[in-house]
PDB file of N, CA and C in Angstrom:
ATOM      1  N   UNK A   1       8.746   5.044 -55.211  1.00  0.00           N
ATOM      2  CA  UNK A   1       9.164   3.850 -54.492  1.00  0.00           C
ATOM      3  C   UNK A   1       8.116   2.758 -54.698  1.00  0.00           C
ATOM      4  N   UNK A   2       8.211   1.304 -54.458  1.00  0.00           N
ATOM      5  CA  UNK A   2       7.556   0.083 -55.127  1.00  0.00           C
ATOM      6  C   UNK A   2       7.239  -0.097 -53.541  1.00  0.00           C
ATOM      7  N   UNK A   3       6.105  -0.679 -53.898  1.00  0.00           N
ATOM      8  CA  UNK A   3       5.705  -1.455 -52.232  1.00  0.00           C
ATOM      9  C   UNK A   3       6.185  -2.267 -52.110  1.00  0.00           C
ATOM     10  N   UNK A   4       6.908  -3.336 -52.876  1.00  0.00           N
ATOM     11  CA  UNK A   4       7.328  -4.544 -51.957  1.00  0.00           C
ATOM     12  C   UNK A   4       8.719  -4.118 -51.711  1.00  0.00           C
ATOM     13  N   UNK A   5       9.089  -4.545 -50.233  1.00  0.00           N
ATOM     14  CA  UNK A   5      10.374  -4.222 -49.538  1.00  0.00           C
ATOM     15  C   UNK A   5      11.081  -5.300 -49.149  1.00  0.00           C
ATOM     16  N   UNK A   6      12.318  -5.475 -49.471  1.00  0.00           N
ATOM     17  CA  UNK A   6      13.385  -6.335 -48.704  1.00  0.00           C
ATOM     18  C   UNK A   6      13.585  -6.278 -47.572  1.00  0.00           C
ATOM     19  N   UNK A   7      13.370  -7.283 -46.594  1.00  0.00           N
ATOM     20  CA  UNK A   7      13.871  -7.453 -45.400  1.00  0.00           C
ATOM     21  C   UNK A   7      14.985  -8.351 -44.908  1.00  0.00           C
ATOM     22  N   UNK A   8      16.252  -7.851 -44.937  1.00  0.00           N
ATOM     23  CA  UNK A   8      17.631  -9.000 -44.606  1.00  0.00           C
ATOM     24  C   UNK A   8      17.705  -9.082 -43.140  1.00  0.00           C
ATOM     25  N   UNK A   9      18.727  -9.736 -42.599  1.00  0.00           N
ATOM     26  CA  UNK A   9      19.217  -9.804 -41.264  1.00  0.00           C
ATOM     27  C   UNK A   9      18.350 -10.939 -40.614  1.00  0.00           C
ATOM     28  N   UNK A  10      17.223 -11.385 -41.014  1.00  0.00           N
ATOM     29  CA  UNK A  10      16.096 -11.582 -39.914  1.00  0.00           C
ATOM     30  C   UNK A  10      17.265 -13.113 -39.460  1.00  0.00           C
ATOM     31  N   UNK A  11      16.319 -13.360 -37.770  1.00  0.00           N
ATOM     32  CA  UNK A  11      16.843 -14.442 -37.097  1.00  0.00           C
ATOM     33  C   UNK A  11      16.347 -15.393 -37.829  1.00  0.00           C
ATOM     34  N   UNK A  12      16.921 -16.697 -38.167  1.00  0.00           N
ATOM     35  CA  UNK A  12      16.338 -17.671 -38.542  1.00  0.00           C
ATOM     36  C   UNK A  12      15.168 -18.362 -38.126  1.00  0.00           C
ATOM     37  N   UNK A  13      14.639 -17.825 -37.103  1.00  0.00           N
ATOM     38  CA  UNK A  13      13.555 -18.606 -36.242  1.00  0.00           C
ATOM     39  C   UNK A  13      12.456 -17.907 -36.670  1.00  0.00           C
ATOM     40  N   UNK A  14      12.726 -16.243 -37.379  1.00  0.00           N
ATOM     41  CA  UNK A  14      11.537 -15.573 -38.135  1.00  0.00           C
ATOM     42  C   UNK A  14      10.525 -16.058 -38.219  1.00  0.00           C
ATOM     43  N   UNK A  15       9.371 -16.074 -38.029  1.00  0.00           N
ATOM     44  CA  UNK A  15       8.478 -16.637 -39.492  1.00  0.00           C
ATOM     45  C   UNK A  15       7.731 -15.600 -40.118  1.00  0.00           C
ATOM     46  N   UNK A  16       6.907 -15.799 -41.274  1.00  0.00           N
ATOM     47  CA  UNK A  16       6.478 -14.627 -41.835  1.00  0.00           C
ATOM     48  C   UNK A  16       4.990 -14.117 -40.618  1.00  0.00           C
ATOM     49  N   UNK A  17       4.517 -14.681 -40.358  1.00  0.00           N
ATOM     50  CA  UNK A  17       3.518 -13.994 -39.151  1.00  0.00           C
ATOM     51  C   UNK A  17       3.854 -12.846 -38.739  1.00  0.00           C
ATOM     52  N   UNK A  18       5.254 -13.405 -37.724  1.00  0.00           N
ATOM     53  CA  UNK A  18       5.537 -11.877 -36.593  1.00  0.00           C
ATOM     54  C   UNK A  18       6.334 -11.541 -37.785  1.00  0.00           C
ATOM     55  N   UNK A  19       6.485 -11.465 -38.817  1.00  0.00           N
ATOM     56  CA  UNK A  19       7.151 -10.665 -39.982  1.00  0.00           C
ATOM     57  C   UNK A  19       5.788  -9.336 -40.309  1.00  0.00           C
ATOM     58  N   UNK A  20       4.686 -10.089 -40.497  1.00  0.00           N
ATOM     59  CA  UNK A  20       3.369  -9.278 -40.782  1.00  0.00           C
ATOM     60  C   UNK A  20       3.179  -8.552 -39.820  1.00  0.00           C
ATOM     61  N   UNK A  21       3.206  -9.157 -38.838  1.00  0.00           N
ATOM     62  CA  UNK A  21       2.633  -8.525 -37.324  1.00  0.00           C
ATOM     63  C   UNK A  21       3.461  -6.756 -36.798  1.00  0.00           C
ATOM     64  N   UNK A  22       4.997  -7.052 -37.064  1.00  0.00           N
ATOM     65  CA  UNK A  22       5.894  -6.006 -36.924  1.00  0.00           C
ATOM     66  C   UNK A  22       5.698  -5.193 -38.184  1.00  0.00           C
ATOM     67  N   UNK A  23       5.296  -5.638 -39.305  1.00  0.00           N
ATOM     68  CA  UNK A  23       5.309  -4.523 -40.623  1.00  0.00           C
ATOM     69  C   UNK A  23       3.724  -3.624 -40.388  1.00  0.00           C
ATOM     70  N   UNK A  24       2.631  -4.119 -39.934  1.00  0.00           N
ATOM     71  CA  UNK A  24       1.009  -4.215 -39.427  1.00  0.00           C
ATOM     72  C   UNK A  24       1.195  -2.476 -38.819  1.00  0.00           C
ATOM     73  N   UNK A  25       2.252  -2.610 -37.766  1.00  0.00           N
ATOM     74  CA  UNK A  25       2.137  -1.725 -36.731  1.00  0.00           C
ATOM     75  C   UNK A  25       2.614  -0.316 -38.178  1.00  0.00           C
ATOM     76  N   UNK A  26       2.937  -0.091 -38.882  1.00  0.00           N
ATOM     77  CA  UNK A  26       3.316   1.008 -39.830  1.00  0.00           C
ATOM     78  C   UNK A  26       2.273   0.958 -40.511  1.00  0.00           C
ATOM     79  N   UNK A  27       1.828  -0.005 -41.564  1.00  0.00           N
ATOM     80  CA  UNK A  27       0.299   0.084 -42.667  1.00  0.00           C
ATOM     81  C   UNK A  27      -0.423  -0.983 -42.648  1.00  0.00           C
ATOM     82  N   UNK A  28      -0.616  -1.211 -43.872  1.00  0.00           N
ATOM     83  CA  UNK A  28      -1.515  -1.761 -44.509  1.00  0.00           C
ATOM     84  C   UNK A  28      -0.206  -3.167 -45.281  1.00  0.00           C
ATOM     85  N   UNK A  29      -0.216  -4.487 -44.652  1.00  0.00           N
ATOM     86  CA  UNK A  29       0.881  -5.619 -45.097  1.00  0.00           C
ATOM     87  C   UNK A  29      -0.077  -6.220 -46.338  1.00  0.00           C
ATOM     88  N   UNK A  30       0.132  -6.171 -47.705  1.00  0.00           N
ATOM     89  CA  UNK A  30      -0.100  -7.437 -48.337  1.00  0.00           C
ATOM     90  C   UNK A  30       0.064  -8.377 -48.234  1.00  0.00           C
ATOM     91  N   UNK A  31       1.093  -8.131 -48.309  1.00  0.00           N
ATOM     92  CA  UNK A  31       1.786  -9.955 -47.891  1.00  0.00           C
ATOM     93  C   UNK A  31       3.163 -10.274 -47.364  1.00  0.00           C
ATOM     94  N   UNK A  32       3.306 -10.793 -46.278  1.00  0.00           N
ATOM     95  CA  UNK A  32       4.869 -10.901 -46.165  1.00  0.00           C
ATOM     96  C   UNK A  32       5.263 -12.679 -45.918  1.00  0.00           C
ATOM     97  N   UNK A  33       6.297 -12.769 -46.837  1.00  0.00           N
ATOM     98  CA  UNK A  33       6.607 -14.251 -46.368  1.00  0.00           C
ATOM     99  C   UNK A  33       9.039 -14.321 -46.182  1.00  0.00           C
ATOM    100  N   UNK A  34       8.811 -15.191 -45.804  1.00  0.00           N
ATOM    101  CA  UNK A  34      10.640 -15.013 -45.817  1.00  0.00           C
ATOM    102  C   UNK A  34      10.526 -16.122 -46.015  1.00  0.00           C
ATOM    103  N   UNK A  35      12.351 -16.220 -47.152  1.00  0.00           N
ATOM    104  CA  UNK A  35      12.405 -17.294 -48.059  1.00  0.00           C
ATOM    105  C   UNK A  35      13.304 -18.207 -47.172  1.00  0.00           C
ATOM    106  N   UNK A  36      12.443 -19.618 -48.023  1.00  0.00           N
ATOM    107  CA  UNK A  36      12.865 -20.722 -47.274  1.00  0.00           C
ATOM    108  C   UNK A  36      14.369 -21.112 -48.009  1.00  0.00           C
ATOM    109  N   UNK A  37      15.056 -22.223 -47.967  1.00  0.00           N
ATOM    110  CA  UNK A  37      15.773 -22.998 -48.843  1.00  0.00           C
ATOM    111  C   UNK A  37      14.848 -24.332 -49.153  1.00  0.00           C
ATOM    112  N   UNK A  38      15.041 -24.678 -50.407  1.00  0.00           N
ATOM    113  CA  UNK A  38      14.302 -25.006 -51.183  1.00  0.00           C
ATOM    114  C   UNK A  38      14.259 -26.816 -50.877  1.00  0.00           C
ATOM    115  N   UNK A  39      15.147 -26.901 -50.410  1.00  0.00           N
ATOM    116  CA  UNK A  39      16.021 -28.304 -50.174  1.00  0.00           C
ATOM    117  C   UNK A  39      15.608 -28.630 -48.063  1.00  0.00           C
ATOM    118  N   UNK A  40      15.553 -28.000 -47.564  1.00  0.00           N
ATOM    119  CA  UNK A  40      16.027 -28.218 -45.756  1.00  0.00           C
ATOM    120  C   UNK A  40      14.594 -27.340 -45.410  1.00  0.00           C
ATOM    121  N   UNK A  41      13.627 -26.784 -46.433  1.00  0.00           N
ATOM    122  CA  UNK A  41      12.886 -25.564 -45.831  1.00  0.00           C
ATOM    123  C   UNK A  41      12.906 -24.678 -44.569  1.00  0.00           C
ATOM    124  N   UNK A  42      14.526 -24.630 -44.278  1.00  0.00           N
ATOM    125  CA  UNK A  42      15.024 -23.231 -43.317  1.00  0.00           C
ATOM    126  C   UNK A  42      15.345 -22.413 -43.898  1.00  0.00           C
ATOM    127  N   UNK A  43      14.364 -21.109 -42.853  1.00  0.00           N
ATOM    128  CA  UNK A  43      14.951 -19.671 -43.180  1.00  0.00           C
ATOM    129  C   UNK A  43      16.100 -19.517 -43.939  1.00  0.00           C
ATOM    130  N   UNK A  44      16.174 -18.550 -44.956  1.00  0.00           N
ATOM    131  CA  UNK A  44      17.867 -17.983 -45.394  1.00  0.00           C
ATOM    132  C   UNK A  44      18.004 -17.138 -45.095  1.00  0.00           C
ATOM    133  N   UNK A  45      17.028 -15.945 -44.525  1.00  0.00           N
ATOM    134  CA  UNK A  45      17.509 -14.898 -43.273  1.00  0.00           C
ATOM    135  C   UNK A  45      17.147 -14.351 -44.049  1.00  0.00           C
ATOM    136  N   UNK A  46      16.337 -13.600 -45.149  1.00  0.00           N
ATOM    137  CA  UNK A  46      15.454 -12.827 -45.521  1.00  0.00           C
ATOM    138  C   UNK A  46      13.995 -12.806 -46.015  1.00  0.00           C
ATOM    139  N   UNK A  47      13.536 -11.681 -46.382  1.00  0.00           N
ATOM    140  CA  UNK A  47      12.132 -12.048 -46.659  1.00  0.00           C
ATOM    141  C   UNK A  47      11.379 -10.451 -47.871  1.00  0.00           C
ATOM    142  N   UNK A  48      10.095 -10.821 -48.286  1.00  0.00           N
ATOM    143  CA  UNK A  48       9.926 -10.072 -48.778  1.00  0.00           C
ATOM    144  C   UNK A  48       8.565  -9.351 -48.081  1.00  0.00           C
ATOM    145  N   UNK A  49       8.465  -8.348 -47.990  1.00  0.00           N
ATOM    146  CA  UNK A  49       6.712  -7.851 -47.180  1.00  0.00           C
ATOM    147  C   UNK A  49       6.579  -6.630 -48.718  1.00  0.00           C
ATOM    148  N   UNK A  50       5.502  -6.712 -48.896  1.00  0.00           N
ATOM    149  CA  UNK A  50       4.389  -6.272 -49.766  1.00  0.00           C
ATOM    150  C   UNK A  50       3.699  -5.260 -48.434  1.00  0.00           C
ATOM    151  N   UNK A  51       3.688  -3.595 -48.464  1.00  0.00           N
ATOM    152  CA  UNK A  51       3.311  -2.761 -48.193  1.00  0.00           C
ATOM    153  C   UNK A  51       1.800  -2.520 -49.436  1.00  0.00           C
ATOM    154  N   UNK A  52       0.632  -2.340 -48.920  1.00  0.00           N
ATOM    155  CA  UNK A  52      -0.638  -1.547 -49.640  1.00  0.00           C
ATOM    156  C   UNK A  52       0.027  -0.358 -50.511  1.00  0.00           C
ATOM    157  N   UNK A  53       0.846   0.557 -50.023  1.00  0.00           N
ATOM    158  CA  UNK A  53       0.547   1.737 -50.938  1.00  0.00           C
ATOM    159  C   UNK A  53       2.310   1.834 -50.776  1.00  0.00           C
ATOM    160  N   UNK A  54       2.768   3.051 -51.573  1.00  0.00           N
ATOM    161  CA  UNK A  54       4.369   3.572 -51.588  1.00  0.00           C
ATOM    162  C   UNK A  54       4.085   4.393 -50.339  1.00  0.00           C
ATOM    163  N   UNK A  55       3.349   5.094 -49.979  1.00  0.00           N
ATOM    164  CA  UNK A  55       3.529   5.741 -48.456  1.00  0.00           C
ATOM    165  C   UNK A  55       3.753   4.670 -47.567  1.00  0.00           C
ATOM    166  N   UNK A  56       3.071   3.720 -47.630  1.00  0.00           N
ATOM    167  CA  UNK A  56       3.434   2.816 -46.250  1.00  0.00           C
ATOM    168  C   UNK A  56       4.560   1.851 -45.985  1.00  0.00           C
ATOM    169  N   UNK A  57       5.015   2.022 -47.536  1.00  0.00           N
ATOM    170  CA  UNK A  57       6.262   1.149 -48.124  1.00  0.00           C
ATOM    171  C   UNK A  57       7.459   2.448 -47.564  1.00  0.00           C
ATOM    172  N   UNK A  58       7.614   3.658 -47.823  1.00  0.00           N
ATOM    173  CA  UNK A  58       8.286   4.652 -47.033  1.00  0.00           C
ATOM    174  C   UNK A  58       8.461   4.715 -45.972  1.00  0.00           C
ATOM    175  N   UNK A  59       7.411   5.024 -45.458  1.00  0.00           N
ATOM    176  CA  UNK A  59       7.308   4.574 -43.581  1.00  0.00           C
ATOM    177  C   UNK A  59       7.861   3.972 -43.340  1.00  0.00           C
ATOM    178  N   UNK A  60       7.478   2.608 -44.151  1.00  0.00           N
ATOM    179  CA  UNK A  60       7.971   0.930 -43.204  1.00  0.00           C
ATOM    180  C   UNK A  60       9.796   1.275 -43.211  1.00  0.00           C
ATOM    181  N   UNK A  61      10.178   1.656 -44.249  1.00  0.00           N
ATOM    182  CA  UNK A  61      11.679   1.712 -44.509  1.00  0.00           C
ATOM    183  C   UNK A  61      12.285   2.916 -43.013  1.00  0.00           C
ATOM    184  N   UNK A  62      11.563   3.971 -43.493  1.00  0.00           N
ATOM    185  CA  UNK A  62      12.089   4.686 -42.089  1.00  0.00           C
ATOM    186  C   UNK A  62      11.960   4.625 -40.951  1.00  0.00           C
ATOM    187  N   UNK A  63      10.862   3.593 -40.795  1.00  0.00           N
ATOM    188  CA  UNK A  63      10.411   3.462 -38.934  1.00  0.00           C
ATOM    189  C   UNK A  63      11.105   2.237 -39.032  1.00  0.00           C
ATOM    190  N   UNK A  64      11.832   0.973 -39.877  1.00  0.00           N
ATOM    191  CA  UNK A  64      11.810  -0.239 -39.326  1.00  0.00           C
ATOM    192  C   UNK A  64      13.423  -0.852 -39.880  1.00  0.00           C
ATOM    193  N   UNK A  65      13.900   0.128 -40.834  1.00  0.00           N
ATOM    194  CA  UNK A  65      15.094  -0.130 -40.910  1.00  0.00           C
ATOM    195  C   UNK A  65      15.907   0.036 -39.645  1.00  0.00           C
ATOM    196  N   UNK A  66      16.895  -1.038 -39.035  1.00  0.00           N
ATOM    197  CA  UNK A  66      17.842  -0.865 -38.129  1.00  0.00           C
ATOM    198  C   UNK A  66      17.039  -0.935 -36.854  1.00  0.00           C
ATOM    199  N   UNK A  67      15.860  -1.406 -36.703  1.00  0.00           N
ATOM    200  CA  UNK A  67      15.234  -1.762 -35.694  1.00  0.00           C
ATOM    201  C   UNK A  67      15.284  -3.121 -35.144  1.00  0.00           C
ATOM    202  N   UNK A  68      15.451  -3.599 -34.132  1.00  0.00           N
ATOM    203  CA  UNK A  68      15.529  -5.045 -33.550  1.00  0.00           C
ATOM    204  C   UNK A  68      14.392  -6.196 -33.727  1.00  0.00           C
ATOM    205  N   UNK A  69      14.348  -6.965 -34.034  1.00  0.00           N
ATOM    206  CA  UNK A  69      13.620  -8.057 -33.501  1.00  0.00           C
ATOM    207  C   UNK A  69      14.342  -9.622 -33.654  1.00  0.00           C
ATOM    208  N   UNK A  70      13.470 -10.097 -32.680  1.00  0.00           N
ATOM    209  CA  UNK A  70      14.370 -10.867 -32.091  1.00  0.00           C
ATOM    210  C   UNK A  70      15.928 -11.393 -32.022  1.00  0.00           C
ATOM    211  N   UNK A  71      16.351  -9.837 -31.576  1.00  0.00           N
ATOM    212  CA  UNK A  71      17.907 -10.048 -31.704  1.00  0.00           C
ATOM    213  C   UNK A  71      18.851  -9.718 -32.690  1.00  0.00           C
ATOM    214  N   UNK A  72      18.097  -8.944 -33.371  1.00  0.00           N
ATOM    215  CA  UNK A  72      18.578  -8.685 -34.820  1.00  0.00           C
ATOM    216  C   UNK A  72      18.453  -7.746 -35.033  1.00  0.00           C
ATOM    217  N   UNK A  73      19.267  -6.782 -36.111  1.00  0.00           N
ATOM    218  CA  UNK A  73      18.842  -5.147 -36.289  1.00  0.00           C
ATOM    219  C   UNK A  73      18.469  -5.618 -37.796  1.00  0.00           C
ATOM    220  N   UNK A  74      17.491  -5.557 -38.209  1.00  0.00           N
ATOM    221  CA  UNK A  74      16.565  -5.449 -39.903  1.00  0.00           C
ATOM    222  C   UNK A  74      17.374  -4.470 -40.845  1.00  0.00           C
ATOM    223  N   UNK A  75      17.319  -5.205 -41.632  1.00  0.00           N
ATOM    224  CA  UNK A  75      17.750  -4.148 -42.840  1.00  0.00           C
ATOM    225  C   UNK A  75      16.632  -4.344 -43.814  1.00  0.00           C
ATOM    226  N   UNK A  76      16.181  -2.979 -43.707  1.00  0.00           N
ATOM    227  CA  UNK A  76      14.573  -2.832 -44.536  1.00  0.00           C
ATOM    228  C   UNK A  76      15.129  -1.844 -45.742  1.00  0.00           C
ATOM    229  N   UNK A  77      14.547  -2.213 -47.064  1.00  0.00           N
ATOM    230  CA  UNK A  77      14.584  -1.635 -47.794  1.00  0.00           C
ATOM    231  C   UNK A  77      13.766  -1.633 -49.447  1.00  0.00           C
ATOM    232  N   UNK A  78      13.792  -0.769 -50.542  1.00  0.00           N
ATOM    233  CA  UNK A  78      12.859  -1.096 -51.378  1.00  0.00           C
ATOM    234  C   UNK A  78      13.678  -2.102 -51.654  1.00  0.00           C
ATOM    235  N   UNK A  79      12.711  -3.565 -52.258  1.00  0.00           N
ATOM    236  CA  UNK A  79      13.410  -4.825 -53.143  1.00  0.00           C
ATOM    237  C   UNK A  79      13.616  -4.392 -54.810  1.00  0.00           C
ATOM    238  N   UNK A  80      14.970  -5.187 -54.915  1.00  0.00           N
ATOM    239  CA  UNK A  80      15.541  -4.476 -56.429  1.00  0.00           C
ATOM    240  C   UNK A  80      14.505  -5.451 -57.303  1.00  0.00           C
ATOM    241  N   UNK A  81      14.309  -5.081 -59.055  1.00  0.00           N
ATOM    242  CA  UNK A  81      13.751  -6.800 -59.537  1.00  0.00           C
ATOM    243  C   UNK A  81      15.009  -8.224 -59.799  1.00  0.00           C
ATOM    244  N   UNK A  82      14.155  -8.805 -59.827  1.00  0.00           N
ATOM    245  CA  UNK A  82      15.529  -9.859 -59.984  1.00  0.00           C
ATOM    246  C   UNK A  82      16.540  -9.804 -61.098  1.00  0.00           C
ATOM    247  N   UNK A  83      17.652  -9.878 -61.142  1.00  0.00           N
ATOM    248  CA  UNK A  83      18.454  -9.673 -62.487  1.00  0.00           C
ATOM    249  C   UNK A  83      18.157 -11.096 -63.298  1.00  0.00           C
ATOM    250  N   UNK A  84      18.277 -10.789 -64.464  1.00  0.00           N
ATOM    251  CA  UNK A  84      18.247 -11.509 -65.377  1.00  0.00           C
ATOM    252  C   UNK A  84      19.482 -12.957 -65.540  1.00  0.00           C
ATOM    253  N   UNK A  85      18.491 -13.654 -65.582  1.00  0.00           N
ATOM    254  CA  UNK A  85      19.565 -14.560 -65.605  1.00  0.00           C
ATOM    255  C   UNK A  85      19.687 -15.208 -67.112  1.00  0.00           C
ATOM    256  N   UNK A  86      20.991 -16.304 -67.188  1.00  0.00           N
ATOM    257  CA  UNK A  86      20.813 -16.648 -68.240  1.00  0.00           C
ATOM    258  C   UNK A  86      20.030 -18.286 -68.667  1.00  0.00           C
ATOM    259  N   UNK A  87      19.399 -18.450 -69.469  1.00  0.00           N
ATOM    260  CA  UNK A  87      18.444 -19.679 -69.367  1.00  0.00           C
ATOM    261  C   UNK A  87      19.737 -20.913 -69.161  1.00  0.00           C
ATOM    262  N   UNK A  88      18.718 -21.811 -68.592  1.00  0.00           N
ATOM    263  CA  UNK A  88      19.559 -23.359 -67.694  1.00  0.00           C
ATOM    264  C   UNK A  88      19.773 -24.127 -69.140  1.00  0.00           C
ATOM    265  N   UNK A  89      21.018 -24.115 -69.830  1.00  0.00           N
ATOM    266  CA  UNK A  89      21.532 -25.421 -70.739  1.00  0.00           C
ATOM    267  C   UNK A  89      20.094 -26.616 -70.755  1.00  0.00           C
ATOM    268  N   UNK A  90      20.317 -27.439 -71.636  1.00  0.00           N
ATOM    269  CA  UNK A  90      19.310 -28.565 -71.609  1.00  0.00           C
ATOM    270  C   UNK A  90      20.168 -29.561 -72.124  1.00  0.00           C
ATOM    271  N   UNK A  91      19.687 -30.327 -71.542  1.00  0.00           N
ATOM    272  CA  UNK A  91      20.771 -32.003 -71.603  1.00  0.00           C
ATOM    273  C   UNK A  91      21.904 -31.873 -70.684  1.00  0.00           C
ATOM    274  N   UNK A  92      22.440 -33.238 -70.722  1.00  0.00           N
ATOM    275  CA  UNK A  92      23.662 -33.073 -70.219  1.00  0.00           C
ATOM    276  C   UNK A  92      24.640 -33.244 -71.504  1.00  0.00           C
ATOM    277  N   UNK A  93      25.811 -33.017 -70.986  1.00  0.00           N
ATOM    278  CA  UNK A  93      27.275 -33.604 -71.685  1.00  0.00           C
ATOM    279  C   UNK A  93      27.093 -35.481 -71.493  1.00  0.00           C
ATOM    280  N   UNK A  94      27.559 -35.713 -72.859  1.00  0.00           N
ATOM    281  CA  UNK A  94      27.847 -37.793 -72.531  1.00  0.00           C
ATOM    282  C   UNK A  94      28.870 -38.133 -71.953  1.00  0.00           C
ATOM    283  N   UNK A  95      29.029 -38.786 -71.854  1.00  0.00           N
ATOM    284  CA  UNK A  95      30.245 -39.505 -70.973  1.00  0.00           C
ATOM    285  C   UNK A  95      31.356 -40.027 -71.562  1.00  0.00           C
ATOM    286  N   UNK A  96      31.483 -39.730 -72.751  1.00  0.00           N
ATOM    287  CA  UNK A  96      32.186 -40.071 -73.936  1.00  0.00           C
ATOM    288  C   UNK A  96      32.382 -41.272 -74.215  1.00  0.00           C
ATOM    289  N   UNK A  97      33.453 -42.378 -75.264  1.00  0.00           N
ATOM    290  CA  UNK A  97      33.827 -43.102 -75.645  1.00  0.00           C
ATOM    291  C   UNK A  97      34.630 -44.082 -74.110  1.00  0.00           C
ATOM    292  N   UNK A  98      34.476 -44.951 -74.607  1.00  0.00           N
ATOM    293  CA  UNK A  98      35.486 -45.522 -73.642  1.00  0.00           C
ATOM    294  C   UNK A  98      36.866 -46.046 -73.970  1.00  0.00           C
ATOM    295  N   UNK A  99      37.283 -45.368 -75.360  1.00  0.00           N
ATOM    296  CA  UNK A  99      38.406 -45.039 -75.782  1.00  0.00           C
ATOM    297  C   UNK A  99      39.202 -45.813 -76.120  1.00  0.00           C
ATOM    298  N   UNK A 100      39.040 -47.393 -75.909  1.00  0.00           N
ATOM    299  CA  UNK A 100      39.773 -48.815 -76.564  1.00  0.00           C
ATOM    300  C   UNK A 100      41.267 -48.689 -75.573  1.00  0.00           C
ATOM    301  N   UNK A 101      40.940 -48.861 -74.339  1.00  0.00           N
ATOM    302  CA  UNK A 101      41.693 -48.888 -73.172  1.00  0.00           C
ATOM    303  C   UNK A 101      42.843 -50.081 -73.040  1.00  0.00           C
ATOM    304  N   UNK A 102      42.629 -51.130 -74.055  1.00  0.00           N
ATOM    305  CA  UNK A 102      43.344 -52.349 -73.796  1.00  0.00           C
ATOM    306  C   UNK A 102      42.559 -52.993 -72.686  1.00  0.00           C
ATOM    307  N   UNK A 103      42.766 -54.141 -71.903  1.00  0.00           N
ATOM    308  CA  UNK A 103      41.654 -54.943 -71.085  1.00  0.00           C
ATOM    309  C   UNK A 103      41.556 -55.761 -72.534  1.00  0.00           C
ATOM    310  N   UNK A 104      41.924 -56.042 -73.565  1.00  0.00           N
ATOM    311  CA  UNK A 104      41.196 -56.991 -73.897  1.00  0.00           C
ATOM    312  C   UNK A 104      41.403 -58.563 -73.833  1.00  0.00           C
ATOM    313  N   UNK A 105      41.823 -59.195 -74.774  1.00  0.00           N
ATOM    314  CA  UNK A 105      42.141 -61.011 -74.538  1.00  0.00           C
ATOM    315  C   UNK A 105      43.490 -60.768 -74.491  1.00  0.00           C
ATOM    316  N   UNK A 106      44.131 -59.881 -74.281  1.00  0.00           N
ATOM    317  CA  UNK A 106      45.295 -59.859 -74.116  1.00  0.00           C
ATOM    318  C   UNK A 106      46.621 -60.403 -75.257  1.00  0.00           C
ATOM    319  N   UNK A 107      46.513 -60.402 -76.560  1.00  0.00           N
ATOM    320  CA  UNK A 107      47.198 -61.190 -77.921  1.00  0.00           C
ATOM    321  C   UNK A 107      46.746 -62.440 -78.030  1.00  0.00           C
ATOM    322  N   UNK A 108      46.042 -62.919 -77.990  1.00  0.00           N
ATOM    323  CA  UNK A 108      45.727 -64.042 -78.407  1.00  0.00           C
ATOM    324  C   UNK A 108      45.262 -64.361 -79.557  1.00  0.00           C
TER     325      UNK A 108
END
């Protein structure tokens, strides 16, 4: 098992602190932060915590999955890696021709 663990469900009011603080009470936290939106920087209701070792990354999953905080039952688990995506196009599309619409002097 990988130490860093997925944490879903959380209340939006989360922050990563009492994210650390509740993972603390099982091991040893590297690091825990929950992701913002990138645009409004509010919670999206999950997060990632970084366990020290795979024992404490185990633990954390069995003592803290389906456990409450603030109002919420956690869904703790190992984090998958990210899937592969495919690279972002470059440029845009033009706007094409403006196609000889008529509008002009009208026969003259």
């Amino acid at each position: 098992m990988g130490t860093k663990l997925y944490v879903g469900n959380l209340s939006f009011r989360t922050t990563s602190e009492e994210l650390r603080e509740a993972f603390a009470a099982v091991g040893t936290v590297e690091s825990a932060s929950v992701i913002e939106d990138r645009d409004t920087g509010r919670s999206r209701g999950f997060a990632f915590v970084e366990m020290a070792s795979d024992a404490e990354a185990l633990k954390a999953v069995e003592m803290l999955n389906g456990t409450m905080l603030k109002d919420r039952a956690l869904t703790v688990n190992e984090a998958r890696p990210p899937k592969e995506r495919e690279p972002r196009r470059q440029g845009g599309g033009g706007g094409g021709g403006r196609g000889n619409y008529g509008g002009g002097r009208g026969g003259r």
